[in-house]
PDB file of N, CA and C in Angstrom:
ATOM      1  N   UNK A   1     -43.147-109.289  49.495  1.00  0.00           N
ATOM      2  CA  UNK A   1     -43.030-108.561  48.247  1.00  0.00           C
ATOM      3  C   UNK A   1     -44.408-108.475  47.597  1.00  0.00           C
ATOM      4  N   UNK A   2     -44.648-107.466  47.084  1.00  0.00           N
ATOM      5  CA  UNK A   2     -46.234-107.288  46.593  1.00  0.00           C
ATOM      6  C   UNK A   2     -46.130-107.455  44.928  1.00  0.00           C
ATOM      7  N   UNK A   3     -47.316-107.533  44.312  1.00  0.00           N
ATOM      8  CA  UNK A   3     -47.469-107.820  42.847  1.00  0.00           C
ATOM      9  C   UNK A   3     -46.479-107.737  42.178  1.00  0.00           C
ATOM     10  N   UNK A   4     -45.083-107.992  41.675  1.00  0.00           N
ATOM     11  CA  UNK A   4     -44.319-107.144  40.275  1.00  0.00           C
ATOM     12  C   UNK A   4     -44.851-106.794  39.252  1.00  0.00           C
ATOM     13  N   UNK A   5     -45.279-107.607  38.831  1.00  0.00           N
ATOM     14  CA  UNK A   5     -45.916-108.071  37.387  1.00  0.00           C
ATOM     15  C   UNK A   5     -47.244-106.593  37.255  1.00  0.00           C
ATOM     16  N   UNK A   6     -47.822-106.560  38.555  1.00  0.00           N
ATOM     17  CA  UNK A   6     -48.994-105.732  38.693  1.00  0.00           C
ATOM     18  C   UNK A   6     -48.059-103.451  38.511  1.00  0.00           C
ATOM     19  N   UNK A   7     -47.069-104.146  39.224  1.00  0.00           N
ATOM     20  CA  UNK A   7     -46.583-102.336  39.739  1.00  0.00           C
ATOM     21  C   UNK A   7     -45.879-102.453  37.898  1.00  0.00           C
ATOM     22  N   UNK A   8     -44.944-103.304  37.334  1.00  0.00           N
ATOM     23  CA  UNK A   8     -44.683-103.302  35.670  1.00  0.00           C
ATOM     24  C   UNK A   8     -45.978-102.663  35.022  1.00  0.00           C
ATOM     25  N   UNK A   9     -46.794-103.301  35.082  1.00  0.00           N
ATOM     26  CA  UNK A   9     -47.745-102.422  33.950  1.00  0.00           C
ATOM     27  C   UNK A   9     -47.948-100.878  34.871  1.00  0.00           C
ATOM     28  N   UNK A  10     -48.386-100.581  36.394  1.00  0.00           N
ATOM     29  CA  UNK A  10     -48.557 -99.014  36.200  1.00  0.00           C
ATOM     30  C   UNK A  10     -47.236 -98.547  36.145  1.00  0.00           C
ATOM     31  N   UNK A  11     -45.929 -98.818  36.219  1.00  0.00           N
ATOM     32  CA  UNK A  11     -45.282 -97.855  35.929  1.00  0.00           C
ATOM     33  C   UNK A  11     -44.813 -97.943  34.274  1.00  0.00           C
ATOM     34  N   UNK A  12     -45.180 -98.585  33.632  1.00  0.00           N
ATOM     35  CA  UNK A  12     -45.405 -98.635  32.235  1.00  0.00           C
ATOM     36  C   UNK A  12     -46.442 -97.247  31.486  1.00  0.00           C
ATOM     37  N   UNK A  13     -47.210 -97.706  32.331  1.00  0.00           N
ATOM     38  CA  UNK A  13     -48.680 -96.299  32.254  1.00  0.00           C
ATOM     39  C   UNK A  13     -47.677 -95.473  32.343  1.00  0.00           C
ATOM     40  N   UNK A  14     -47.496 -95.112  33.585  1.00  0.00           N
ATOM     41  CA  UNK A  14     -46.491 -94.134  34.137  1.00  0.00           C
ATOM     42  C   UNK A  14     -45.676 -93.108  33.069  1.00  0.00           C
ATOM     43  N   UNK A  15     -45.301 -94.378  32.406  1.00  0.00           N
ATOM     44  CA  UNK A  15     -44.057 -93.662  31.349  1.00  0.00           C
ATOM     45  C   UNK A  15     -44.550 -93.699  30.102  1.00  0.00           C
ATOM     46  N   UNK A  16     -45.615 -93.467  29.845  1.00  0.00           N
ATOM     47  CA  UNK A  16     -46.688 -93.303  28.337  1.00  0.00           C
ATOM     48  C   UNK A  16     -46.884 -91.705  29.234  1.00  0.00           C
ATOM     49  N   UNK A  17     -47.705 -91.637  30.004  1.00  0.00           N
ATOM     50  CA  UNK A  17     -48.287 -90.419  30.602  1.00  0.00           C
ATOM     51  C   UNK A  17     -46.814 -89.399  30.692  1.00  0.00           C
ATOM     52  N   UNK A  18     -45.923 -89.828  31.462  1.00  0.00           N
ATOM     53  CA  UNK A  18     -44.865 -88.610  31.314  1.00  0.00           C
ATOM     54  C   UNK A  18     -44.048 -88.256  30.084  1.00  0.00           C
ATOM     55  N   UNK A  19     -43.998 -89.649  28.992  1.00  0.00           N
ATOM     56  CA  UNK A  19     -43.889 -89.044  28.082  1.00  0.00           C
ATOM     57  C   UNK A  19     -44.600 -87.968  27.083  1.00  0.00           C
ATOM     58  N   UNK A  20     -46.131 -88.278  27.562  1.00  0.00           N
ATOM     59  CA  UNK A  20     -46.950 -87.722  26.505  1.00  0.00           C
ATOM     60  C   UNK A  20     -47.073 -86.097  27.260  1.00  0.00           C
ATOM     61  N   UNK A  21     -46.528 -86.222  28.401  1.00  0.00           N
ATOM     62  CA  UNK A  21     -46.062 -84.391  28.935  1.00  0.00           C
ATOM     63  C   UNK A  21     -45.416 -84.013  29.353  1.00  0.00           C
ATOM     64  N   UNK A  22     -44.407 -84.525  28.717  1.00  0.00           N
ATOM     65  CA  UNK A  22     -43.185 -84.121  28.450  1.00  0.00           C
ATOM     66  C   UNK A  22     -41.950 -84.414  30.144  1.00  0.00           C
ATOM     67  N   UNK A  23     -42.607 -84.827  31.019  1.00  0.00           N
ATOM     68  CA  UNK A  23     -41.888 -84.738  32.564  1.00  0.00           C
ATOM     69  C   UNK A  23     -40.904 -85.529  32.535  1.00  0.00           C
ATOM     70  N   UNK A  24     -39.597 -85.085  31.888  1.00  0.00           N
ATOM     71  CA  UNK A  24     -38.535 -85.578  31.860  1.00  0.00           C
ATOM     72  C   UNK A  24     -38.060 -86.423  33.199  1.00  0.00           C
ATOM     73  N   UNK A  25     -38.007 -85.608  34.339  1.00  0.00           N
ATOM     74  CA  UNK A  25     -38.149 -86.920  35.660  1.00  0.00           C
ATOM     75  C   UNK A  25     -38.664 -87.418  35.673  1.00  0.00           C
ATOM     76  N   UNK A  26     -40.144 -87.524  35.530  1.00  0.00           N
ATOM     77  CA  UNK A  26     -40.811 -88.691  35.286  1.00  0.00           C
ATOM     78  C   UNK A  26     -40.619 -90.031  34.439  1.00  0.00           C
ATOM     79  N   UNK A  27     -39.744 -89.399  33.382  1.00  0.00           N
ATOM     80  CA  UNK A  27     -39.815 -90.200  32.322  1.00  0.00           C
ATOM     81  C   UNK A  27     -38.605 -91.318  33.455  1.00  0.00           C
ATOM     82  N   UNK A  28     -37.207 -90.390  33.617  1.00  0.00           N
ATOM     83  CA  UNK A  28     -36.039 -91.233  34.009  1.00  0.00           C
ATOM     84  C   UNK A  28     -36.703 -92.744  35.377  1.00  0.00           C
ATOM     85  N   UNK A  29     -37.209 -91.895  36.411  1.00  0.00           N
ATOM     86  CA  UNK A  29     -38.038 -92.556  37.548  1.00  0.00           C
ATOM     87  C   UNK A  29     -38.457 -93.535  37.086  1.00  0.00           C
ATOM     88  N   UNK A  30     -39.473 -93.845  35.681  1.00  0.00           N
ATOM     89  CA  UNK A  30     -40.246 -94.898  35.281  1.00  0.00           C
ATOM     90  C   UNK A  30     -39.142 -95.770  34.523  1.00  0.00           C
ATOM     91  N   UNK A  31     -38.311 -95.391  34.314  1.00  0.00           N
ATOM     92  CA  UNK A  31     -37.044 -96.166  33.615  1.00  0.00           C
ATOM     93  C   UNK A  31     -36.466 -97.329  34.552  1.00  0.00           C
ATOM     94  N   UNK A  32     -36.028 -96.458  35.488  1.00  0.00           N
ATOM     95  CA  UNK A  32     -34.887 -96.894  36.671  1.00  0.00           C
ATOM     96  C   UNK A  32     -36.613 -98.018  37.635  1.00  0.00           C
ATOM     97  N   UNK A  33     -37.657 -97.265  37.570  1.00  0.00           N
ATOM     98  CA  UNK A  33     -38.165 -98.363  38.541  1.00  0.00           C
ATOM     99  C   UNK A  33     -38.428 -99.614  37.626  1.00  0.00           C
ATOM    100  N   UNK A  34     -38.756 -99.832  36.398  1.00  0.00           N
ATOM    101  CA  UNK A  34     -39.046-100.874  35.642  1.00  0.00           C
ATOM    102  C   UNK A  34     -38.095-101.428  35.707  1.00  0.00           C
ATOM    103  N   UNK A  35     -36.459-101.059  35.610  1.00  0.00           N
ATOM    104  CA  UNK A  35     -35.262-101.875  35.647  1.00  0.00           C
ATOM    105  C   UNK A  35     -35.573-102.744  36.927  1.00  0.00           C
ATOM    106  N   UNK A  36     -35.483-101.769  38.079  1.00  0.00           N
ATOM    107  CA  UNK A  36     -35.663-102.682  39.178  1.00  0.00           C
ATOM    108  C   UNK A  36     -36.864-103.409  39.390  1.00  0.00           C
ATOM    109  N   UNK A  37     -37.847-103.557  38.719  1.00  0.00           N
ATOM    110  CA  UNK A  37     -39.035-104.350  38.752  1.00  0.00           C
ATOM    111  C   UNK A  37     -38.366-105.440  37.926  1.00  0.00           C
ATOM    112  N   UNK A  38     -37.939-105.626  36.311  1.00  0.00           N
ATOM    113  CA  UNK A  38     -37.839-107.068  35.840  1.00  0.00           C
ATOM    114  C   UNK A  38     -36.660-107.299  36.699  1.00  0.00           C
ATOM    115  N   UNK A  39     -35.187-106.569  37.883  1.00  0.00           N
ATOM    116  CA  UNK A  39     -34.405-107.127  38.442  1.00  0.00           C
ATOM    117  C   UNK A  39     -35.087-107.849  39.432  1.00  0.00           C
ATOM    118  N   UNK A  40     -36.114-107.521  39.984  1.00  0.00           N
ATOM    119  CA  UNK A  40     -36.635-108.266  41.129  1.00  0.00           C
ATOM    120  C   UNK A  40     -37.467-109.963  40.500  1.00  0.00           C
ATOM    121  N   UNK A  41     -37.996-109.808  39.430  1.00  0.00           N
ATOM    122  CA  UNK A  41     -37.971-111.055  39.025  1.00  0.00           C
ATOM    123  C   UNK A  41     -37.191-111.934  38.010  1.00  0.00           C
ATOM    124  N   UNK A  42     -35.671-111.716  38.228  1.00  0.00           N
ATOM    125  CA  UNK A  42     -34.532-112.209  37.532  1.00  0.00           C
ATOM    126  C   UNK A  42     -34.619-111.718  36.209  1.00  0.00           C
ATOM    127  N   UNK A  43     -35.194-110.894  35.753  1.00  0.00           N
ATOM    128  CA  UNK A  43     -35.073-110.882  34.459  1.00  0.00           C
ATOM    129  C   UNK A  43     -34.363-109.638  34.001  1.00  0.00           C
ATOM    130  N   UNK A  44     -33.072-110.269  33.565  1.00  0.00           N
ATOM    131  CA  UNK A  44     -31.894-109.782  33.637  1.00  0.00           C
ATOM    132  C   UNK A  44     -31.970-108.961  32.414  1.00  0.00           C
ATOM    133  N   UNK A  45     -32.217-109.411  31.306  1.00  0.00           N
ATOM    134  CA  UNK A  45     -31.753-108.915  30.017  1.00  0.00           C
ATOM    135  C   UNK A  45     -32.835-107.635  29.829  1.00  0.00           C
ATOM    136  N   UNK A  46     -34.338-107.948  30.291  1.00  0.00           N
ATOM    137  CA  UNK A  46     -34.965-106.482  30.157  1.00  0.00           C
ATOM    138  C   UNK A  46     -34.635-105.926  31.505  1.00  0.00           C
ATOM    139  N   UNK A  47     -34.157-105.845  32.771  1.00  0.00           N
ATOM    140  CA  UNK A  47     -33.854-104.879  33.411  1.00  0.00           C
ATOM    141  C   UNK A  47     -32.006-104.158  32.920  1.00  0.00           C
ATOM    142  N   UNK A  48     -31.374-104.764  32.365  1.00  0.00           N
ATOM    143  CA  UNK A  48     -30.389-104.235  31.511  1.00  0.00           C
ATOM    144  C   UNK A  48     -30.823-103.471  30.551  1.00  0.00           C
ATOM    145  N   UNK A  49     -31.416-103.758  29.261  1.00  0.00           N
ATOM    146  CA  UNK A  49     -32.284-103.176  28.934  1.00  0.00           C
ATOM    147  C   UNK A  49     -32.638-101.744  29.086  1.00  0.00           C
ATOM    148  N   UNK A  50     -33.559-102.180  29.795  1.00  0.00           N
ATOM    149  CA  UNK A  50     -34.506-100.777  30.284  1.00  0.00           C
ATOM    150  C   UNK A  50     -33.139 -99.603  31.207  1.00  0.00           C
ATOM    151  N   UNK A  51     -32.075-100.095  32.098  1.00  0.00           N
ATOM    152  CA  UNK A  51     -31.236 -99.328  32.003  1.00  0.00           C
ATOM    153  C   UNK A  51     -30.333 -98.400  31.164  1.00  0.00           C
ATOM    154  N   UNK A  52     -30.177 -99.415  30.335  1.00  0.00           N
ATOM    155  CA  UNK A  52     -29.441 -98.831  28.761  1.00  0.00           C
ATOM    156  C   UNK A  52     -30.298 -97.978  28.389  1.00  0.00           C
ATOM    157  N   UNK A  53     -31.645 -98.125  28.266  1.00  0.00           N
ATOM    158  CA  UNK A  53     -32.565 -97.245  27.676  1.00  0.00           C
ATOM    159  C   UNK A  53     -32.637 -95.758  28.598  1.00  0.00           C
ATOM    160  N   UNK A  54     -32.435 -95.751  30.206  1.00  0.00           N
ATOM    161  CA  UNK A  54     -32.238 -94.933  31.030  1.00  0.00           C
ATOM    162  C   UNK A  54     -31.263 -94.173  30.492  1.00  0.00           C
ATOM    163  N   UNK A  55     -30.227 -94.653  30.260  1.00  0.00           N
ATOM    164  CA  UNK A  55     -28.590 -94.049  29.751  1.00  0.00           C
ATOM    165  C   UNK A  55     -28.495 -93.365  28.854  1.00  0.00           C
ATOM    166  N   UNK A  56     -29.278 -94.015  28.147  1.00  0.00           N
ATOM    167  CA  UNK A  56     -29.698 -93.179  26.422  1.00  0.00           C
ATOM    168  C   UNK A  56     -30.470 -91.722  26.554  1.00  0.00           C
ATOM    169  N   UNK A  57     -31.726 -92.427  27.292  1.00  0.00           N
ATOM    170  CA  UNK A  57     -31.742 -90.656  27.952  1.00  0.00           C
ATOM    171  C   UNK A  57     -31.698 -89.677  28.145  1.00  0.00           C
ATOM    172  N   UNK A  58     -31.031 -90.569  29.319  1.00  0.00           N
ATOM    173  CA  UNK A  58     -29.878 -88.889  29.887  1.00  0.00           C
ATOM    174  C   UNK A  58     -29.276 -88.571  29.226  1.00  0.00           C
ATOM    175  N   UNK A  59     -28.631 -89.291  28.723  1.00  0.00           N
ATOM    176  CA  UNK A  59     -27.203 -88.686  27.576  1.00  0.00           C
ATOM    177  C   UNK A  59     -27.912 -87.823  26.563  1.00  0.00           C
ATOM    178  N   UNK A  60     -28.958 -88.230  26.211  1.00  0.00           N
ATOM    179  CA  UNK A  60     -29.658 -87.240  25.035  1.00  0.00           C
ATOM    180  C   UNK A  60     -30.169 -85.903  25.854  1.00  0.00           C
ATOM    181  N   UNK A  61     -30.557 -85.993  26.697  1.00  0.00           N
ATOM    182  CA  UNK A  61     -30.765 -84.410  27.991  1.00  0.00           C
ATOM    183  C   UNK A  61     -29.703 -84.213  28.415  1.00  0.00           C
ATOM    184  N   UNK A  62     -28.813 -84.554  28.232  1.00  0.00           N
ATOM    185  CA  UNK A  62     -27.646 -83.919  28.860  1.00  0.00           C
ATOM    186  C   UNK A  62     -26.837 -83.262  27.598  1.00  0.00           C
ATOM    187  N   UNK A  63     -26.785 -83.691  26.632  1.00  0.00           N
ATOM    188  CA  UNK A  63     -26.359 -83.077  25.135  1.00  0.00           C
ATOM    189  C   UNK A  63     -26.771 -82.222  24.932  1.00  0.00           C
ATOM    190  N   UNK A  64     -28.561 -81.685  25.032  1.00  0.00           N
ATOM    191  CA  UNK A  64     -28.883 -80.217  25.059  1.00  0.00           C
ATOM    192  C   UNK A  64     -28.958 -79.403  26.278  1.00  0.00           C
ATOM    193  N   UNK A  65     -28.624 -80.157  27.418  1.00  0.00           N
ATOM    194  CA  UNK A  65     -28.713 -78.979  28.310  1.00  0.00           C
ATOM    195  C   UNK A  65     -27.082 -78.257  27.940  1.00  0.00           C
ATOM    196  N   UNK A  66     -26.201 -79.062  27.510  1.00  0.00           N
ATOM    197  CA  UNK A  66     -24.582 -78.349  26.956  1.00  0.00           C
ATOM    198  C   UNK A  66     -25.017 -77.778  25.923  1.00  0.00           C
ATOM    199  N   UNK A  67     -25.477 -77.929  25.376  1.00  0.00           N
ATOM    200  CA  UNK A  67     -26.039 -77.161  23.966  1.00  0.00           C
ATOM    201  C   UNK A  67     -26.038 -75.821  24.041  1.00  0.00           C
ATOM    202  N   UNK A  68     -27.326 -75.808  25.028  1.00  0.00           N
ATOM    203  CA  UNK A  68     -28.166 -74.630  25.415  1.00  0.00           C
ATOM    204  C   UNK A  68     -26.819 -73.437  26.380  1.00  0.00           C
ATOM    205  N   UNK A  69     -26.298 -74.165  26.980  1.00  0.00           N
ATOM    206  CA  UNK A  69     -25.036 -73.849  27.730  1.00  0.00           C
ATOM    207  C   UNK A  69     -23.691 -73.075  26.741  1.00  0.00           C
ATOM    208  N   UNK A  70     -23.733 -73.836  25.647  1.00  0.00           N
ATOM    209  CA  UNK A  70     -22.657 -73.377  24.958  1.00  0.00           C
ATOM    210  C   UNK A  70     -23.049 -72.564  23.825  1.00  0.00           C
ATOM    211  N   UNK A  71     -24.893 -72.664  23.481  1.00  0.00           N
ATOM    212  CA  UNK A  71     -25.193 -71.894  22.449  1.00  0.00           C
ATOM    213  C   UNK A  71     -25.120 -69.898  22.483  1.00  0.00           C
ATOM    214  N   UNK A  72     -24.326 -69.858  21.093  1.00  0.00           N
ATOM    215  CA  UNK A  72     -24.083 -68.049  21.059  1.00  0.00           C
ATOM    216  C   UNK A  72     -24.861 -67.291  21.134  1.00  0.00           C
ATOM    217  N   UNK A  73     -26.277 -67.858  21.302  1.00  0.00           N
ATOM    218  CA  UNK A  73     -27.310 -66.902  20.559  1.00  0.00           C
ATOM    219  C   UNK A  73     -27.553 -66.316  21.786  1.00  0.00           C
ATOM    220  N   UNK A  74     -27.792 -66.766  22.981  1.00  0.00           N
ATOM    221  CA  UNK A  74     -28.590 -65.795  24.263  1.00  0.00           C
ATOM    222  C   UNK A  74     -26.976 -64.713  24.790  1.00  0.00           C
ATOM    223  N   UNK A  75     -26.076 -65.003  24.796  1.00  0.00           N
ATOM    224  CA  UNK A  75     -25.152 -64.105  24.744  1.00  0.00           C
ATOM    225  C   UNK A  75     -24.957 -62.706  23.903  1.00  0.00           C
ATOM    226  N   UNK A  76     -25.525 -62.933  22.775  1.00  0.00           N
ATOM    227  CA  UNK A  76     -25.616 -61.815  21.249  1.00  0.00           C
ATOM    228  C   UNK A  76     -27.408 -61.535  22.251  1.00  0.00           C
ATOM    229  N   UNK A  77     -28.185 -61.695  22.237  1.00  0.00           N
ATOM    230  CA  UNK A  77     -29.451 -61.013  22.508  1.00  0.00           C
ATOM    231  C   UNK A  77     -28.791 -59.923  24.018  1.00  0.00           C
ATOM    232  N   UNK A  78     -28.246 -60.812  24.934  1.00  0.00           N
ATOM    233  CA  UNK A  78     -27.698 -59.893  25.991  1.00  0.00           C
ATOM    234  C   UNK A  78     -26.929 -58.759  25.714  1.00  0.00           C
ATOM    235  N   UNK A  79     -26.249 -58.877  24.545  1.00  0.00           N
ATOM    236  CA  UNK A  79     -25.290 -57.804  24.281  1.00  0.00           C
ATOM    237  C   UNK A  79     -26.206 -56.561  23.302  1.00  0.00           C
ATOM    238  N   UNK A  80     -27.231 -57.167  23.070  1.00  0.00           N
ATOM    239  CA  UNK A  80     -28.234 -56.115  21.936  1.00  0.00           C
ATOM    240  C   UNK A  80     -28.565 -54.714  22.757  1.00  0.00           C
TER     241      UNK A  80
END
């Protein structure tokens, strides 16, 4: 097994950088690998954590992609 502690901080970077442009996969990827980085060194409560924080997420991208899905407005421009 190679560094944890070392790959935690770049995929920490990781997820400053995709947040700061916006790469929504990026963002989830750096989520889910940090979970499994503190799971690999037992540390249960921040790889729970950082999942929950995964969950939160999505659920918040997934609320506007229905949004965008159910919103009236590009239907009324099509019909103009």
């Amino acid at each position: 097994m190679g560094d944890v502690r070392k790959a935690i901080k770049y995929h920490e970077k990781s997820l400053e950088i995709a947040e700061k442009i916006e790469d929504r996969s990026g963002e989830s990827e750096c989520y889910t690998n940090l979970g499994n980085a503190y799971l690999s060194l037992a540390d249960y409560r921040k790889a729970i954590s950082l999942q929950y924080e995964l969950v939160l997420f999505i659920s918040s991208k997934a609320a506007l992609i229905l949004q965008a899905f159910t919103n009236p407005i590009p239907s009324t421009c099509v019909n103009w």
